[in-house]
C-alpha atoms as a PDB file:
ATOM      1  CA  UNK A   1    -116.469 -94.614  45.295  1.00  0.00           C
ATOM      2  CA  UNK A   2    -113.511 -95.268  48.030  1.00  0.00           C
ATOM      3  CA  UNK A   3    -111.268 -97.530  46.751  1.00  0.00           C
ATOM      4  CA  UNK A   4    -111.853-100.293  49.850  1.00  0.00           C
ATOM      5  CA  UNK A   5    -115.371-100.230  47.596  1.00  0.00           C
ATOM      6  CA  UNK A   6    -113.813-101.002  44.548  1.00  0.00           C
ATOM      7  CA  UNK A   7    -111.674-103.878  46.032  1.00  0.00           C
ATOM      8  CA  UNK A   8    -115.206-105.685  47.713  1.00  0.00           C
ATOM      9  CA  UNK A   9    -116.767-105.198  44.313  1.00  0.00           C
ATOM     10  CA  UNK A  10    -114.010-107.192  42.318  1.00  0.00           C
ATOM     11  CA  UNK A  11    -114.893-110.204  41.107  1.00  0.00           C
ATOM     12  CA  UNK A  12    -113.913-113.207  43.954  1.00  0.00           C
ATOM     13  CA  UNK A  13    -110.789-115.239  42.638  1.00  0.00           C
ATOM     14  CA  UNK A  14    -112.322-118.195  42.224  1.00  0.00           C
ATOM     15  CA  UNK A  15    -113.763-116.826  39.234  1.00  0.00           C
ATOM     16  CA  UNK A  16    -110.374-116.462  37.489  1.00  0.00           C
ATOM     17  CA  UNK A  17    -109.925-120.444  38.884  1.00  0.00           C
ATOM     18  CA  UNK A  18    -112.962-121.235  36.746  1.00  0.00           C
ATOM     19  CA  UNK A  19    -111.793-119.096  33.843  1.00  0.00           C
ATOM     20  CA  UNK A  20    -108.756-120.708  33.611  1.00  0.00           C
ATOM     21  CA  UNK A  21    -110.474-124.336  33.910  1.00  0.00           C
ATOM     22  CA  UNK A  22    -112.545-123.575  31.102  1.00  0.00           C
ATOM     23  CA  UNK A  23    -109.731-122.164  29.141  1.00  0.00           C
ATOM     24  CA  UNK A  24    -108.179-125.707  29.390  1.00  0.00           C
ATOM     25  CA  UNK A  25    -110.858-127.365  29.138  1.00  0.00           C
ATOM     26  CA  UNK A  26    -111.358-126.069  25.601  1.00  0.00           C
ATOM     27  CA  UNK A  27    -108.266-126.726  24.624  1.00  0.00           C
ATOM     28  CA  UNK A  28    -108.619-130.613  25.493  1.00  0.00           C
ATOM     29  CA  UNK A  29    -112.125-130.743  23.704  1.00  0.00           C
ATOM     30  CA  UNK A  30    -110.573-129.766  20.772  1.00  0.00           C
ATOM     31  CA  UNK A  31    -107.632-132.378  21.432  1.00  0.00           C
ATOM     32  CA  UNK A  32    -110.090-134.651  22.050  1.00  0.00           C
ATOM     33  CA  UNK A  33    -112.145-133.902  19.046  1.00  0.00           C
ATOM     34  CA  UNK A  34    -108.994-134.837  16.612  1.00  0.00           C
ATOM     35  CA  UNK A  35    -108.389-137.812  18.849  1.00  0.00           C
ATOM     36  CA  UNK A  36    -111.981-139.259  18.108  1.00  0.00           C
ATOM     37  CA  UNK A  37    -111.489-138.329  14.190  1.00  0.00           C
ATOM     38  CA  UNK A  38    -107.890-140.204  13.982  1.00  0.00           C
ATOM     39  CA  UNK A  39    -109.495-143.264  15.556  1.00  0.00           C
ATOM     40  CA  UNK A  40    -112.684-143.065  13.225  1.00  0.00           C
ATOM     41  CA  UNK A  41    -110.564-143.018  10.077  1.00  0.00           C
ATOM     42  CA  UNK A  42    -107.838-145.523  11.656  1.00  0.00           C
ATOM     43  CA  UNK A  43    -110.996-148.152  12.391  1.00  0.00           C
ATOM     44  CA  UNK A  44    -111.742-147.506   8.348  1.00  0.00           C
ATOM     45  CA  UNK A  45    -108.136-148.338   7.452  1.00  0.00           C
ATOM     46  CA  UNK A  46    -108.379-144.783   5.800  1.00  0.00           C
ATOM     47  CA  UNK A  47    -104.799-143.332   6.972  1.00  0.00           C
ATOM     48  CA  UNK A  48    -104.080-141.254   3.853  1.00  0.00           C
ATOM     49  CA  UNK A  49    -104.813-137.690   5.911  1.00  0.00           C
ATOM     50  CA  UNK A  50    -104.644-136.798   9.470  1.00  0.00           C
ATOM     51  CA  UNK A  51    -107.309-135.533  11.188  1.00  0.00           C
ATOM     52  CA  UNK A  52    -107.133-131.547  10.861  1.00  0.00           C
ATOM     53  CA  UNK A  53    -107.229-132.433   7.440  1.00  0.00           C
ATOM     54  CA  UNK A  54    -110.258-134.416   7.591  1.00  0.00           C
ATOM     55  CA  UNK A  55    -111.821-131.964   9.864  1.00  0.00           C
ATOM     56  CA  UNK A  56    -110.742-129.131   7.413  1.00  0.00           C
ATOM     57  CA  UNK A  57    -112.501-131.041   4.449  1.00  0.00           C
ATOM     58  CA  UNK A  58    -115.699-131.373   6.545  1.00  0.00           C
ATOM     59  CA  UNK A  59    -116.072-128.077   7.093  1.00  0.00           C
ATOM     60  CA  UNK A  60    -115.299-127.057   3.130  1.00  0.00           C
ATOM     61  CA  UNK A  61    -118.033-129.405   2.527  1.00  0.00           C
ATOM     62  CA  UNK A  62    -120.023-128.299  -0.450  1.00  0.00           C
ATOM     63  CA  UNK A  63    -118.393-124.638  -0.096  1.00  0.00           C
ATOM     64  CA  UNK A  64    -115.968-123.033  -2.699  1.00  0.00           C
ATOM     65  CA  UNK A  65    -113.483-121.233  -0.637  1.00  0.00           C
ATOM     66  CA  UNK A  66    -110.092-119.542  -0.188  1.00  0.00           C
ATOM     67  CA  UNK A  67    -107.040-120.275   2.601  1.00  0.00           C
ATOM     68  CA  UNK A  68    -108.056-116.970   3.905  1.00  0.00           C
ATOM     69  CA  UNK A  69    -111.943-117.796   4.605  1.00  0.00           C
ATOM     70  CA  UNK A  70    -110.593-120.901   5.989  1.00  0.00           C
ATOM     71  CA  UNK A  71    -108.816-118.701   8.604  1.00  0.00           C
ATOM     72  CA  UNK A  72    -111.132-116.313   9.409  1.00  0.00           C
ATOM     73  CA  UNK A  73    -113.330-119.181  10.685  1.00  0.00           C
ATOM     74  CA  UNK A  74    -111.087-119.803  13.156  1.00  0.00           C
ATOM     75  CA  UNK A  75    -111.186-124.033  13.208  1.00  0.00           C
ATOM     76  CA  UNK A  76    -107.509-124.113  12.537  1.00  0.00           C
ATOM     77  CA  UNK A  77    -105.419-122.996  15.539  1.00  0.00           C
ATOM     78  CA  UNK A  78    -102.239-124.750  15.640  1.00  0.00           C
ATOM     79  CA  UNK A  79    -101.793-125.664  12.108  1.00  0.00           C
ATOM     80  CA  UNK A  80    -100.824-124.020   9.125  1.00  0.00           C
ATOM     81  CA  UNK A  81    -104.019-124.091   6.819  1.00  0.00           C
ATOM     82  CA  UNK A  82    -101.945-123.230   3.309  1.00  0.00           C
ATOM     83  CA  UNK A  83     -99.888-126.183   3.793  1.00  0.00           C
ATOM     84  CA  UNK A  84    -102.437-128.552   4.467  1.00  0.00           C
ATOM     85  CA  UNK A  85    -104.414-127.530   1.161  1.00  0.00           C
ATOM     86  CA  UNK A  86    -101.439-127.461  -0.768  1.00  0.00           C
ATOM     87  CA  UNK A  87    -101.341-131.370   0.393  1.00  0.00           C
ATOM     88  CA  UNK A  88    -104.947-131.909  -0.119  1.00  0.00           C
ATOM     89  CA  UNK A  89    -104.905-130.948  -3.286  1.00  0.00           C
ATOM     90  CA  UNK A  90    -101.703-133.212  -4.134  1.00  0.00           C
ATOM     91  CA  UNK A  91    -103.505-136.320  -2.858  1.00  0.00           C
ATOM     92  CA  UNK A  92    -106.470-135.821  -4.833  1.00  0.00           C
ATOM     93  CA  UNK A  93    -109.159-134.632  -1.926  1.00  0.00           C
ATOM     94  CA  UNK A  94    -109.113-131.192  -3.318  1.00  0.00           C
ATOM     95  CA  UNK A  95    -109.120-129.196  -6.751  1.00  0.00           C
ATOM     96  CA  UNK A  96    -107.586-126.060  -6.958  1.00  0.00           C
ATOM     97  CA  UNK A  97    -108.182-122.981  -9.298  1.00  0.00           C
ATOM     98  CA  UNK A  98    -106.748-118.823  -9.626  1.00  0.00           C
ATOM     99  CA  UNK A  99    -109.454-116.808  -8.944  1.00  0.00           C
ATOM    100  CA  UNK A 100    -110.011-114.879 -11.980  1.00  0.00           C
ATOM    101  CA  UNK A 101    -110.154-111.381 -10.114  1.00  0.00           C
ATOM    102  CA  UNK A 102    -107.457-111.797  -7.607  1.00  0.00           C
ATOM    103  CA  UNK A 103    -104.965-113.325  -9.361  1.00  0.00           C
ATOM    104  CA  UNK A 104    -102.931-114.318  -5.430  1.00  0.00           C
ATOM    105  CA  UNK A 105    -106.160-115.888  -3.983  1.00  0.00           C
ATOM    106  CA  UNK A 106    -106.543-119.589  -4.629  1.00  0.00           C
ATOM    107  CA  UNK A 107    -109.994-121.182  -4.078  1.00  0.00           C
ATOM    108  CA  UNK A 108    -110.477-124.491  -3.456  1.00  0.00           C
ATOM    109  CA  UNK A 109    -112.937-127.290  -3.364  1.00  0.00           C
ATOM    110  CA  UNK A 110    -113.257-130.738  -2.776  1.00  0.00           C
ATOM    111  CA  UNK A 111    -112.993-133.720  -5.106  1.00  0.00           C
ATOM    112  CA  UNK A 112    -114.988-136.928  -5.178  1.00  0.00           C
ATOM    113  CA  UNK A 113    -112.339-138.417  -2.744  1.00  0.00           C
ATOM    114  CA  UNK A 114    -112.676-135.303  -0.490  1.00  0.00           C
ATOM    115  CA  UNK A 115    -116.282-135.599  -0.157  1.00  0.00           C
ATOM    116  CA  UNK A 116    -115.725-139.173   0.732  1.00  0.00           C
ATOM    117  CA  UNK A 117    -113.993-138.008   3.923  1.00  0.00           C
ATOM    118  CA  UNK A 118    -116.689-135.373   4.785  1.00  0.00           C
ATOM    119  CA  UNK A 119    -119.146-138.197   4.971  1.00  0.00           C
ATOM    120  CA  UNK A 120    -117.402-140.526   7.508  1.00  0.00           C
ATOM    121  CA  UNK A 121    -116.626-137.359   9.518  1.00  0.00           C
ATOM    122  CA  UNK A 122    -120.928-136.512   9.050  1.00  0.00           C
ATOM    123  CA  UNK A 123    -121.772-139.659  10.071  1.00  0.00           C
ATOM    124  CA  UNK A 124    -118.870-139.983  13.212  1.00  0.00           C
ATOM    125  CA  UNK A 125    -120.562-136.711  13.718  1.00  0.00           C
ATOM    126  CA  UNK A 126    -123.820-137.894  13.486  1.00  0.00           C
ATOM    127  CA  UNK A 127    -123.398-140.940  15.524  1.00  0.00           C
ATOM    128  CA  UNK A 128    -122.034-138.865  18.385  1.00  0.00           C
ATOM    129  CA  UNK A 129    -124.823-135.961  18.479  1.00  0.00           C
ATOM    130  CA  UNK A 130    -127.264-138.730  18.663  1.00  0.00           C
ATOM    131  CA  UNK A 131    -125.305-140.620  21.980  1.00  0.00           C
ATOM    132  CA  UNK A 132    -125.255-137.325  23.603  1.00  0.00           C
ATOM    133  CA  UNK A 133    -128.997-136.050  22.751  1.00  0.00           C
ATOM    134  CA  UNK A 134    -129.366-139.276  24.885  1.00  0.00           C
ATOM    135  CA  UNK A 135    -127.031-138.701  27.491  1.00  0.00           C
ATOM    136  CA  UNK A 136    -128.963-137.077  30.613  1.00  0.00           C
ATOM    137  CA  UNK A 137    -125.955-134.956  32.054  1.00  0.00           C
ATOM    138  CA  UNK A 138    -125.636-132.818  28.214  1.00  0.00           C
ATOM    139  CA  UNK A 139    -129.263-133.994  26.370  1.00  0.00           C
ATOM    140  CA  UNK A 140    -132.454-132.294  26.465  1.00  0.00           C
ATOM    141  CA  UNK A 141    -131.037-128.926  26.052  1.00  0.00           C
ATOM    142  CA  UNK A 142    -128.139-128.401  27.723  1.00  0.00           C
ATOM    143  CA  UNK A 143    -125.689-128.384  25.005  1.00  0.00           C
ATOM    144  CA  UNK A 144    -127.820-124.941  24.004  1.00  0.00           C
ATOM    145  CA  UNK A 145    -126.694-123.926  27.584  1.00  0.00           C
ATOM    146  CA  UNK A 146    -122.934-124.519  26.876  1.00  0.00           C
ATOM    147  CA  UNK A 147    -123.023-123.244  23.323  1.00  0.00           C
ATOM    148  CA  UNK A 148    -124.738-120.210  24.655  1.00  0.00           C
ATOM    149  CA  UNK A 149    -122.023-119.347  27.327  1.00  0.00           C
ATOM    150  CA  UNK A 150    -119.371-120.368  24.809  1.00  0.00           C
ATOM    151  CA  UNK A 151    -120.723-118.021  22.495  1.00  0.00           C
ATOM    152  CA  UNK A 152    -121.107-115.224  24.745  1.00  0.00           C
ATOM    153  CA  UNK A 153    -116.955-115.841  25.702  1.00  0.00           C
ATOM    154  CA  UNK A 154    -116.184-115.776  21.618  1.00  0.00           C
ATOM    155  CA  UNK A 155    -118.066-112.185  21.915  1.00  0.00           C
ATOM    156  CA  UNK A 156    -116.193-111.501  24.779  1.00  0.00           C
ATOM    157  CA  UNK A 157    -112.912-112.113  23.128  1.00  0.00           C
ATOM    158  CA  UNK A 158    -113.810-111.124  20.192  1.00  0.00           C
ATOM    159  CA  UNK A 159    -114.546-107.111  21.547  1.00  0.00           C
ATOM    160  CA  UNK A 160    -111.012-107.675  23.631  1.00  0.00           C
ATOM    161  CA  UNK A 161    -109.443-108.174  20.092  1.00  0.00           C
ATOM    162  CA  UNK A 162    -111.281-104.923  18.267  1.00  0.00           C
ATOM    163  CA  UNK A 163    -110.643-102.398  21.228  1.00  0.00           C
ATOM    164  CA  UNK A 164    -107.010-103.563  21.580  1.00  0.00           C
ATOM    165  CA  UNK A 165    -106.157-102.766  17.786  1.00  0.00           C
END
């Protein structure tokens, strides 16, 4: 293959335009996302946590889990996921316990009050998924569309990650 080949075959650069769009485009989504929770729990008059916090309690939910599982799920970017359970737990939205084999690991899961504040973030969450199963630009299957091709970029990354270490 002649290199003036190779150089035809590249991808065009517009391609790395709409890379980077999406890039930031994620990044505001997920601004956007804690944006929508504040308000939620501001319309309540609930303004005892912020809204990675409330986010972070949904997605505990029912679970038992450690800062580390947190983590590996990868929700938290940006924020510093011991700290905010240490705080949890001191305002009563979380219980905290040793975990009898690893003495260093600290498991966590939520209280009454925590549970409270997964269910307004369920039903915000609820109340939205229903608006846009209605809307015609994302309903009727499309969100399957961007969740696939999101997806595929976590892979993406993902392998980047593995055959770089």
């Amino acid at each position: 293959m002649s290199m003036h080949h190779a150089i035809t075959d590249a991808p065009p650069t517009s391609y790395k335009v709409d890379y980077l769009n999406s890039l930031s485009l994620i990044e505001r989504l997920h601004r956007l996302l804690l944006d929508v929770i504040k308000d939620e729990f501001e319309r309540l008059g609930f303004l005892e946590i912020n809204a990675v916090q409330a986010l972070l309690l949904y997605n505990v939910g029912d679970n038992e889990v450690t800062a580390g599982e947190l983590k590996s799920r990868g929700y938290y970017q940006g924020s510093n996921v011991s700290y905010n359970l240490k705080k949890l737990v001191e305002m009563g939205f979380m219980h905290h316990q040793r975990c009898e084999i690893d003495r260093r690991s600290v498991r966590v899961r939520l209280t009454d009050k925590g549970r409270e504040v997964c269910r307004i973030v369920d039903e915000l969450f609820e109340r939205q998924a229903d608006g846009l199963a209605k809307d015609p630009i994302v309903g009727d299957g499309h969100l399957r569309d961007v969740n696939g091709a999101l997806g595929r970029i976590e892979r993406f990354w993902g392998d980047q990650i593995r055959y770089i270490y």
